[in-house]
C-alpha atoms as a PDB file:
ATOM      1  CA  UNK A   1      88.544  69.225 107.394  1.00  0.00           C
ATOM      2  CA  UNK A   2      89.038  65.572 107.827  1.00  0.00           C
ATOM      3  CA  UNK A   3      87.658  64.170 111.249  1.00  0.00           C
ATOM      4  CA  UNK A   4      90.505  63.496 113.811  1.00  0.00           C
ATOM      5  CA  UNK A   5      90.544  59.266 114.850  1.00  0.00           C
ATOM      6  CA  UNK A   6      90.825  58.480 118.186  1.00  0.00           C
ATOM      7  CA  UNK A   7      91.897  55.112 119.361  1.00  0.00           C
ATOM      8  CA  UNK A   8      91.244  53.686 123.074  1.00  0.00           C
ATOM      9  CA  UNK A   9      93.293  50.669 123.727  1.00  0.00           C
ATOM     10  CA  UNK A  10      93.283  48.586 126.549  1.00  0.00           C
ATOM     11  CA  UNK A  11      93.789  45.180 128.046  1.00  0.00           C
ATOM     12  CA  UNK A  12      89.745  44.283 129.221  1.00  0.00           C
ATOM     13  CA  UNK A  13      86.407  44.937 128.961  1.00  0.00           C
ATOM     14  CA  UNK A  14      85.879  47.896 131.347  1.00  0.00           C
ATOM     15  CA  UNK A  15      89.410  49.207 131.339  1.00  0.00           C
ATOM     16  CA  UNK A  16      88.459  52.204 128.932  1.00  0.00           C
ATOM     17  CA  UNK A  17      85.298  52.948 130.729  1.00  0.00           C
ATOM     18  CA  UNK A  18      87.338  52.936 134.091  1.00  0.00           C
ATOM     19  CA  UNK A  19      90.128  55.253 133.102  1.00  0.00           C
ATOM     20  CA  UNK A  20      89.398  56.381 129.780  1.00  0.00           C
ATOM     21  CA  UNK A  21      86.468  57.141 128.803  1.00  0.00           C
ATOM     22  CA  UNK A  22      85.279  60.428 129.677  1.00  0.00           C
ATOM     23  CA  UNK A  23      87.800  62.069 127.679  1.00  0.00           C
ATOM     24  CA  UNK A  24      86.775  59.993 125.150  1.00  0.00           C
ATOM     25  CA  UNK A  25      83.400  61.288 125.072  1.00  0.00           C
ATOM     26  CA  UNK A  26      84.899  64.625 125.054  1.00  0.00           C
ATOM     27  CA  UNK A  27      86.851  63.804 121.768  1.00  0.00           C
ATOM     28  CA  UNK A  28      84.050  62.504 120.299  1.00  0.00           C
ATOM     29  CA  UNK A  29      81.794  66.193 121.200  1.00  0.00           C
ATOM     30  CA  UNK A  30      85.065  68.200 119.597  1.00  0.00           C
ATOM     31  CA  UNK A  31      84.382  66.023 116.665  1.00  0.00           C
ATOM     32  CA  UNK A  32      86.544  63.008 116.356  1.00  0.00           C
ATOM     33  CA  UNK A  33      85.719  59.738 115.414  1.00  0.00           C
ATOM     34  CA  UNK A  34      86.104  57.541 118.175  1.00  0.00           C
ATOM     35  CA  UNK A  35      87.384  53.638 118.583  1.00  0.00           C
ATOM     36  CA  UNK A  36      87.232  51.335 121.414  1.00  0.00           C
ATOM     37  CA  UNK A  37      89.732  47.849 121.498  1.00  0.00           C
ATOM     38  CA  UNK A  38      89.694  45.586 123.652  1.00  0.00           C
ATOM     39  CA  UNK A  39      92.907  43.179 123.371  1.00  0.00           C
ATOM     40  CA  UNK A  40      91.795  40.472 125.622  1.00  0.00           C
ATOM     41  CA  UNK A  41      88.450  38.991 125.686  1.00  0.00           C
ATOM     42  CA  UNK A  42      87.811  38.703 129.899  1.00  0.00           C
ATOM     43  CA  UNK A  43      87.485  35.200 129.592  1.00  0.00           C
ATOM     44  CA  UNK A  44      88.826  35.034 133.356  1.00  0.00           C
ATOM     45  CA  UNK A  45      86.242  37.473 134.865  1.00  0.00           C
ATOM     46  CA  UNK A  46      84.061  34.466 136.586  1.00  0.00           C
ATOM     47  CA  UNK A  47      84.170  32.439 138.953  1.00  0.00           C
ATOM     48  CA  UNK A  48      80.799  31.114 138.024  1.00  0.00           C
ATOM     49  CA  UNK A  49      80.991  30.375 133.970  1.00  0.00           C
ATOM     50  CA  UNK A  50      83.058  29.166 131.126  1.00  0.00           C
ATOM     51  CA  UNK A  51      85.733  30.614 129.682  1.00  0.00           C
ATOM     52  CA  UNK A  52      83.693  30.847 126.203  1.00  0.00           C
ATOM     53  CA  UNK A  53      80.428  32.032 127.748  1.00  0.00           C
ATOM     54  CA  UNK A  54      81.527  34.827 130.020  1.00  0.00           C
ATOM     55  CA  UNK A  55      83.940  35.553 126.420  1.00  0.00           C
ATOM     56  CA  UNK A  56      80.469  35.763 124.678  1.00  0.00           C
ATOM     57  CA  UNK A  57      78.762  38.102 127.476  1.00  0.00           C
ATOM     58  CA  UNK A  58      81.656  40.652 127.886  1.00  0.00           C
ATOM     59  CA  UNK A  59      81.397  41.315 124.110  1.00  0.00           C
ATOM     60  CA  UNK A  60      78.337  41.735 124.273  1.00  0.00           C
ATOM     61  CA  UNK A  61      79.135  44.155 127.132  1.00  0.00           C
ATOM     62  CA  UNK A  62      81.919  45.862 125.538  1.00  0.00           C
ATOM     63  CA  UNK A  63      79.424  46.703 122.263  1.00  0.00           C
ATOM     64  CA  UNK A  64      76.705  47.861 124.256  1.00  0.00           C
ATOM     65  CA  UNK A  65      79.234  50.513 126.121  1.00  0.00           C
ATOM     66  CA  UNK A  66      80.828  51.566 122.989  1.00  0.00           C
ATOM     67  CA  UNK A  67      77.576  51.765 121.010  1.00  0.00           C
ATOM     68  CA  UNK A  68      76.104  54.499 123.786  1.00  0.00           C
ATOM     69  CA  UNK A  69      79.073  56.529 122.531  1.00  0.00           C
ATOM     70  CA  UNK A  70      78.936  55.986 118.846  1.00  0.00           C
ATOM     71  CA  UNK A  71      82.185  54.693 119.025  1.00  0.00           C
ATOM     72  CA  UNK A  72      83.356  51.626 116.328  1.00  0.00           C
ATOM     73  CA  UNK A  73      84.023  48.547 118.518  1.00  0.00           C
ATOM     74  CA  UNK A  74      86.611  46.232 117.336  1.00  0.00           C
ATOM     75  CA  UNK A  75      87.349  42.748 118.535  1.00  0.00           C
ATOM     76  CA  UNK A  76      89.186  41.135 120.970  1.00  0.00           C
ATOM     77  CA  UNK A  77      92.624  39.575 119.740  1.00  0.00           C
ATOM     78  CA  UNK A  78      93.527  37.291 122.984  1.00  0.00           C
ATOM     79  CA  UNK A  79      92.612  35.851 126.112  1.00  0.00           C
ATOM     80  CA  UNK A  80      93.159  36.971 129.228  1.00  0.00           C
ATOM     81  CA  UNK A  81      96.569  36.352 131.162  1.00  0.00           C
ATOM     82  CA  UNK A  82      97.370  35.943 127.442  1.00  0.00           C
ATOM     83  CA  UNK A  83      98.293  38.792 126.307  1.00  0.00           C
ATOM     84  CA  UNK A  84     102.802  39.347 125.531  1.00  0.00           C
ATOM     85  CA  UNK A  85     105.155  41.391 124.127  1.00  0.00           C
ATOM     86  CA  UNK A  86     106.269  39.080 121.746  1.00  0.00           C
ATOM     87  CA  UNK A  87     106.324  39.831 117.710  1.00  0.00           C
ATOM     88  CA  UNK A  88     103.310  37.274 117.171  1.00  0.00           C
ATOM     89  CA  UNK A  89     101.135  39.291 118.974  1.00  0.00           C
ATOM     90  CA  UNK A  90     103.110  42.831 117.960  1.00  0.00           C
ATOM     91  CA  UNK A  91     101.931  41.732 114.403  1.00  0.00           C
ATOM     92  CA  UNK A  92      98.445  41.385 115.001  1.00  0.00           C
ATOM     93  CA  UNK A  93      98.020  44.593 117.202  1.00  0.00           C
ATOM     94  CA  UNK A  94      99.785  46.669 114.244  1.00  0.00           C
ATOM     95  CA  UNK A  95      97.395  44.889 111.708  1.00  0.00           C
ATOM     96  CA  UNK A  96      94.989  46.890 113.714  1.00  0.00           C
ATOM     97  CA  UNK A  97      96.152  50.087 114.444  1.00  0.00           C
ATOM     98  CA  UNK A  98      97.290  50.420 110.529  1.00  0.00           C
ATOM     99  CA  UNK A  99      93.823  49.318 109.382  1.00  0.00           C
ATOM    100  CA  UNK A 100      92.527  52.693 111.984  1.00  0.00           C
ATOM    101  CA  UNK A 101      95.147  54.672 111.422  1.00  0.00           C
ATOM    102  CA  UNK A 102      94.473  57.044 113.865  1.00  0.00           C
ATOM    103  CA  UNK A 103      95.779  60.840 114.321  1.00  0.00           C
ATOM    104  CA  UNK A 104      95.214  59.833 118.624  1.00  0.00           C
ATOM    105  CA  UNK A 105      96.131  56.775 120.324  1.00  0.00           C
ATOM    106  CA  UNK A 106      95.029  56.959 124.072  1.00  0.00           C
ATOM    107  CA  UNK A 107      96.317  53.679 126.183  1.00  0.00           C
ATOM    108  CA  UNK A 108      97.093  52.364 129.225  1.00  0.00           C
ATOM    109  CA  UNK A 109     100.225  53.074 131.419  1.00  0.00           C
ATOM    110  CA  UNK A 110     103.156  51.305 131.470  1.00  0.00           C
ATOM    111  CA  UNK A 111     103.594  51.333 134.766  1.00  0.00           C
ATOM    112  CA  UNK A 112     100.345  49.393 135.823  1.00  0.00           C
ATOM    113  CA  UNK A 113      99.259  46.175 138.190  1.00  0.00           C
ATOM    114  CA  UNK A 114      98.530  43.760 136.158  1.00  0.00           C
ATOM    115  CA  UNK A 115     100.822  42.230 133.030  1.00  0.00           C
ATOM    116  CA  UNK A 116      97.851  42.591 130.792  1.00  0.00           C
ATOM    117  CA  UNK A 117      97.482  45.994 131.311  1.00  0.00           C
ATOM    118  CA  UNK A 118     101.720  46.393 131.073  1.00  0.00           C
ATOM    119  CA  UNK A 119     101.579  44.529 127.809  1.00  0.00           C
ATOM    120  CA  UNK A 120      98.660  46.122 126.071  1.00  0.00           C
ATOM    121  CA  UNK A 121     100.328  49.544 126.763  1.00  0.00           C
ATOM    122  CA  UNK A 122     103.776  48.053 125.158  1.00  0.00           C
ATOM    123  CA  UNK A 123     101.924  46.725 122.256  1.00  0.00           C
ATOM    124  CA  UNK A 124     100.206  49.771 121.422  1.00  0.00           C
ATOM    125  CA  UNK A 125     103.405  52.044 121.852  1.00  0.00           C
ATOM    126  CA  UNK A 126     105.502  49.848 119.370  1.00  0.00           C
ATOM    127  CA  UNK A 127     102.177  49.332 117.361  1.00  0.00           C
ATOM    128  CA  UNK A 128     101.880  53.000 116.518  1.00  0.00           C
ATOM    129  CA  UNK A 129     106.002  53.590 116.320  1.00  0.00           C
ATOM    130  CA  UNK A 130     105.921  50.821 113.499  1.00  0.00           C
ATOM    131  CA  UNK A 131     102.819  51.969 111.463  1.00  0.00           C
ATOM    132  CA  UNK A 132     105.475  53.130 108.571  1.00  0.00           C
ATOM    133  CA  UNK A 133     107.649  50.491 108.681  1.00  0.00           C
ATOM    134  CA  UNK A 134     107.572  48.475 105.075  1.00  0.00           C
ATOM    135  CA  UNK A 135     109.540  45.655 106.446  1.00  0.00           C
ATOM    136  CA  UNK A 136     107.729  45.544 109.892  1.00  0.00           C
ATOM    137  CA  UNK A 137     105.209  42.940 108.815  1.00  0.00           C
ATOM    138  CA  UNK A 138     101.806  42.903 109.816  1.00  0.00           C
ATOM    139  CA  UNK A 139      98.638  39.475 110.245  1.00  0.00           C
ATOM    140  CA  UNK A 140      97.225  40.129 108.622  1.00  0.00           C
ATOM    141  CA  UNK A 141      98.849  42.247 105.903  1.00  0.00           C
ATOM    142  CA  UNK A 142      98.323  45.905 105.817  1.00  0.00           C
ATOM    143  CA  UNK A 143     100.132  48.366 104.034  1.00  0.00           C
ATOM    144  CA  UNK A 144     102.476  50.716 106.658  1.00  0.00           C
ATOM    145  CA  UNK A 145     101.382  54.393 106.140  1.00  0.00           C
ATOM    146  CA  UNK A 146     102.904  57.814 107.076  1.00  0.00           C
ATOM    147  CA  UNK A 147     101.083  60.002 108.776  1.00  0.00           C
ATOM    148  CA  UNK A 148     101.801  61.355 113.016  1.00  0.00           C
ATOM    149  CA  UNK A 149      99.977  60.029 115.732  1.00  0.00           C
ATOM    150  CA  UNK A 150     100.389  61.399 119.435  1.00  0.00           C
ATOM    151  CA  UNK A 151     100.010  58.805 121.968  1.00  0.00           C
ATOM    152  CA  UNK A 152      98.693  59.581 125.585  1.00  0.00           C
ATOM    153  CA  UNK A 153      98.881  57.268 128.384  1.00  0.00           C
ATOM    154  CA  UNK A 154      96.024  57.270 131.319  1.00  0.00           C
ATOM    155  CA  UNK A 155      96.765  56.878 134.986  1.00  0.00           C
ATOM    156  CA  UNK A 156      97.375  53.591 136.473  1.00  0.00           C
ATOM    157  CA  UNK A 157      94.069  51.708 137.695  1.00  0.00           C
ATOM    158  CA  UNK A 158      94.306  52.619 141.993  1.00  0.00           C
ATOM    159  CA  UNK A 159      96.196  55.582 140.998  1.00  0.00           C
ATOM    160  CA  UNK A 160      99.479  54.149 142.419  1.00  0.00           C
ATOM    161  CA  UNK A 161     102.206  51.993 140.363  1.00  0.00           C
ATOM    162  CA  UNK A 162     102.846  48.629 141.178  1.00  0.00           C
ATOM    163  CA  UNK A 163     104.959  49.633 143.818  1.00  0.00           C
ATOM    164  CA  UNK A 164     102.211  51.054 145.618  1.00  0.00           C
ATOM    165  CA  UNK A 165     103.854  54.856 145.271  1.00  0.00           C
ATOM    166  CA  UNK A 166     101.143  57.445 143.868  1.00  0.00           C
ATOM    167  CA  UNK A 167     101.128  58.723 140.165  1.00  0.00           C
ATOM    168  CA  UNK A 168     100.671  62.238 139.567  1.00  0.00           C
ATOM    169  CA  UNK A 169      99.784  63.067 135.839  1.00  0.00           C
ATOM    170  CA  UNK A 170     100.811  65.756 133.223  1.00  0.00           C
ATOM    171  CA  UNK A 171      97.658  66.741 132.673  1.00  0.00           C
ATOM    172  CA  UNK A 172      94.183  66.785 133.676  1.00  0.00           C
ATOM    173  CA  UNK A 173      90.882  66.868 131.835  1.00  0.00           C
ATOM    174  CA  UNK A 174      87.381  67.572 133.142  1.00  0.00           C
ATOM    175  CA  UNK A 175      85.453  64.715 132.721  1.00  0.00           C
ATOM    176  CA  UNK A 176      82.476  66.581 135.015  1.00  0.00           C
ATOM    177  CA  UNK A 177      79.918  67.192 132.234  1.00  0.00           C
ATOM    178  CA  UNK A 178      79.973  63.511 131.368  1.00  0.00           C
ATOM    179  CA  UNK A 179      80.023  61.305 134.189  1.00  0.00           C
ATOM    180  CA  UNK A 180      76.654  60.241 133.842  1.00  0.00           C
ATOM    181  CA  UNK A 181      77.289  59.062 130.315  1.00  0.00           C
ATOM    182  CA  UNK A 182      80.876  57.366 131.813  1.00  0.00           C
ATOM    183  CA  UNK A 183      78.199  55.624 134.680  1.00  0.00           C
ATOM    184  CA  UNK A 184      76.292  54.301 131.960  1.00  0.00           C
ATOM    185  CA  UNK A 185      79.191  53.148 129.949  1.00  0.00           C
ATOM    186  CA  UNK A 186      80.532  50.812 132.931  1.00  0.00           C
ATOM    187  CA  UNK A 187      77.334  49.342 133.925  1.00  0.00           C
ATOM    188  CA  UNK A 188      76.794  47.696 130.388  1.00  0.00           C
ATOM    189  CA  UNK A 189      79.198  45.430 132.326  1.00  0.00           C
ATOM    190  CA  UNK A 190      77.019  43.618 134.383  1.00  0.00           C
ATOM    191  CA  UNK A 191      78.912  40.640 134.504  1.00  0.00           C
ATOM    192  CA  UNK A 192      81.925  42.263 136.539  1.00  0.00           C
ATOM    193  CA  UNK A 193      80.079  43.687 139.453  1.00  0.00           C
ATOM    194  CA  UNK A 194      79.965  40.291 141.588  1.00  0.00           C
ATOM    195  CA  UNK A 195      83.442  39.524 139.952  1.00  0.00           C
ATOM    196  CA  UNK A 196      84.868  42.338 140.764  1.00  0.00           C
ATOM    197  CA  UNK A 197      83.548  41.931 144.764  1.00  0.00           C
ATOM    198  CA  UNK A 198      85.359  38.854 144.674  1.00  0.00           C
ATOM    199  CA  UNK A 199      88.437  38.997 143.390  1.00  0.00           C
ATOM    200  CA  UNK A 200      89.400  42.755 143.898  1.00  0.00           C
ATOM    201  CA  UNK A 201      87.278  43.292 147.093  1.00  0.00           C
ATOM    202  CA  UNK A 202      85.564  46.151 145.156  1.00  0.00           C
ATOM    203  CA  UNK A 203      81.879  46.377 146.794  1.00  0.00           C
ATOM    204  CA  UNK A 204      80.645  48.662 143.984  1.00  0.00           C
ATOM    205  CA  UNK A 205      83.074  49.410 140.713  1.00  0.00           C
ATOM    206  CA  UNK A 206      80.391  51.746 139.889  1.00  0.00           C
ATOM    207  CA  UNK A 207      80.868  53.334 142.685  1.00  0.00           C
ATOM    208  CA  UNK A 208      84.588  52.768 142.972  1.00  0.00           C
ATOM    209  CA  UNK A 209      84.844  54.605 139.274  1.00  0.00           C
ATOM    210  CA  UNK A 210      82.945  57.701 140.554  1.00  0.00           C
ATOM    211  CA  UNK A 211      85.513  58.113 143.431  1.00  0.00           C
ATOM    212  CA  UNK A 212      88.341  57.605 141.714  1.00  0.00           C
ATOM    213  CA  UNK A 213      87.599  60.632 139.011  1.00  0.00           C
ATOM    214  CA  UNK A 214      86.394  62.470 142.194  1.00  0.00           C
ATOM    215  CA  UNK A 215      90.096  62.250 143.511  1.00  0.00           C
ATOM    216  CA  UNK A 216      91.990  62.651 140.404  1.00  0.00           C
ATOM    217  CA  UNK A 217      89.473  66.059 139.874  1.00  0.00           C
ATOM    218  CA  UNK A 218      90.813  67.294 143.588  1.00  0.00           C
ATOM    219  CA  UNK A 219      94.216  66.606 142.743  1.00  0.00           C
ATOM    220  CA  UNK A 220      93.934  69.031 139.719  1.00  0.00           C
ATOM    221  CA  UNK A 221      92.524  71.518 142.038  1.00  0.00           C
ATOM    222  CA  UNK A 222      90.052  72.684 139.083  1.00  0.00           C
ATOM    223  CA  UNK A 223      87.675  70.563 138.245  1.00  0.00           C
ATOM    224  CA  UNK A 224      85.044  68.146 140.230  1.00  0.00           C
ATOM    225  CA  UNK A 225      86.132  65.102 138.380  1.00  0.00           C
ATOM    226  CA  UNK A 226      89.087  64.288 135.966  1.00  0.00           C
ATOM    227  CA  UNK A 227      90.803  61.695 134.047  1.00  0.00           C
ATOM    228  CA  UNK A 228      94.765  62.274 134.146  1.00  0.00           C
ATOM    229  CA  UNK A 229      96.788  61.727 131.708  1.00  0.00           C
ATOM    230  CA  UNK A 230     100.518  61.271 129.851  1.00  0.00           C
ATOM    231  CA  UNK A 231     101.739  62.539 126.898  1.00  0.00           C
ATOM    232  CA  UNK A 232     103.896  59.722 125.402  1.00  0.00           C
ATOM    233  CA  UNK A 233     107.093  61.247 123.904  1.00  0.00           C
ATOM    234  CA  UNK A 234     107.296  62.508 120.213  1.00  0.00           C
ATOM    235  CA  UNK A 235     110.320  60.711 118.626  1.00  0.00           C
ATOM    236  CA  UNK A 236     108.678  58.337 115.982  1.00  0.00           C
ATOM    237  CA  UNK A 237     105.439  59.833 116.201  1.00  0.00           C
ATOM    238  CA  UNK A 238     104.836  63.179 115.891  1.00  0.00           C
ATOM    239  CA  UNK A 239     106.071  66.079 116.215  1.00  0.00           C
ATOM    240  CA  UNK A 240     107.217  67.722 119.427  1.00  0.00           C
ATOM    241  CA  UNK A 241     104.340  70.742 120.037  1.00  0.00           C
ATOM    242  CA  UNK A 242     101.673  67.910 118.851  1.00  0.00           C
ATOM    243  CA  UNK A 243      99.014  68.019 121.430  1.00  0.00           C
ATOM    244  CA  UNK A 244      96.115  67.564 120.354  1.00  0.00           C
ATOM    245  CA  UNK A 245      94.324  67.127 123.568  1.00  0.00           C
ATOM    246  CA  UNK A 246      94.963  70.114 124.407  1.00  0.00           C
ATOM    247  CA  UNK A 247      93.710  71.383 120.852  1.00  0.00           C
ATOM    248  CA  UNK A 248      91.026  69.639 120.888  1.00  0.00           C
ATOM    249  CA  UNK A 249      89.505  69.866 124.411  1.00  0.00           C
ATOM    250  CA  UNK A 250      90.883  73.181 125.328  1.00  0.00           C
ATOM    251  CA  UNK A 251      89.993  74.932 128.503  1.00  0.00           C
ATOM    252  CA  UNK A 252      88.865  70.927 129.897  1.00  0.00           C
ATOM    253  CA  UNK A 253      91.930  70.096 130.028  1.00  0.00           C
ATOM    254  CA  UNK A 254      94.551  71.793 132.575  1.00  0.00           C
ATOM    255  CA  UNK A 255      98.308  71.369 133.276  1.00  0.00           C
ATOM    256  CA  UNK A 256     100.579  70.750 130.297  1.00  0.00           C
ATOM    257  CA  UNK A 257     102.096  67.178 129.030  1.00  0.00           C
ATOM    258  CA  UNK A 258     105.343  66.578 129.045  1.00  0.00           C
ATOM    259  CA  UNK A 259     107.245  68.259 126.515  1.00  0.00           C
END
């Protein structure tokens, strides 16, 4: 049987390994072979360096977190506050995401509260909706191809959408048996602890992480800690009892995506 491919999109470096990444791991134990893309390069996460040397460190960051996983890293495609729905960039995301092709796309919500984050999620969405479309062209070009993909979103970053009102997810999955690994993941980026302080008031995001999955796990009312997620609808993608979250991960996960 042919591995499962999971793709993790999101805007920054550290936006997986906030929100994401736990269930990743998971995947990756039920035996899929795991991705991690960053669209934006955190060239804006200093207040102390250039824009091309804090680029160069949160790559470096970004591979180190990826490679504790085994997961294939692949590069950045813009710079922060850069990132649009617009079809120059729509292109170059679906170059991507045809050259993966995966069975699992796992991105960020759409209802998030920052643009980047907004964007990346849009991008992704149309990304995977146009992977069989011949005259949807791609840059570079690659071939469309045929094949269902389910797309789940994660919560929001602070839980809340930009509106400040709380998000409550379809489903939940147990991230308890890896949060060590998930620790590890976000400390390979070392260059965002004083940056985050700064700019997001965010004493410890180590710390901050921890908590959050500690609340999402007591809103599930089963597990210690949890990632929540949404299950993206099925028209143009696959078909409508595809979950393969649930198939995958089964008793981890609890609560059932939207149908």
């Amino acid at each position: 049987m042919t591995k499962p491919i999971v793709l993790a999109v999101a805007a920054h470096p550290d936006d997986i390994e906030l929100m994401m990444s736990g269930t990743l791991m998971l995947l990756g134990a039920a035996g899929a072979e795991l991705h991690v893309w960053t669209l934006a390069n955190g060239c804006c996460g200093t207040n102390r360096l250039s824009r091309e040397a804090i680029s160069r460190i949160r790559l470096q960051e970004a591979r180190e977190a990826a490679a504790l996983i085994g997961a294939v890293h692949h590069e950045p495609l813009f710079d922060d506050l850069a990132i649009f729905y617009d079809q120059p960039s729509l292109a170059r995301v679906s170059a991507g995401l045809r050259a993966i092709r995966p069975d699992i796309v796992l991105t960020q919500s759409p209802n998030e509260y920052m643009e980047d984050h907004g964007n990346t999620c849009r991008l992704t969405v149309s990304a995977a909706f146009t992977r069989g479309m011949t005259n949807h062209l791609t840059v570079p070009p690659v071939p469309p191809y045929q094949a269902p993909v389910t797309v789940y979103h994660a919560l929001p970053y602070g839980l809340t959408d930009p509106l400040r009102r709380p998000v409550i997810p379809d489903c939940y999955v147990d991230v308890t048996s890896v949060m060590e690994t998930k620790w590890a993941m976000l400390a390979c980026h070392r260059s965002q602890k004083e940056w985050l302080d700064i700019s997001q008031g965010m004493d410890s995001y180590l710390s901050e992480m921890k908590e959050t999955c500690r609340r999402v796990g007591g809103r599930s009312k089963h597990f210690e800690f949890a990632e929540g997620w949404f299950r993206h609808s099925h028209l143009g993608f696959c078909g409508p009892e595809d979950d393969p979250l649930k198939t995958l991960l089964k008793e981890k996960v609890y609560g059932a995506p939207n149908q």
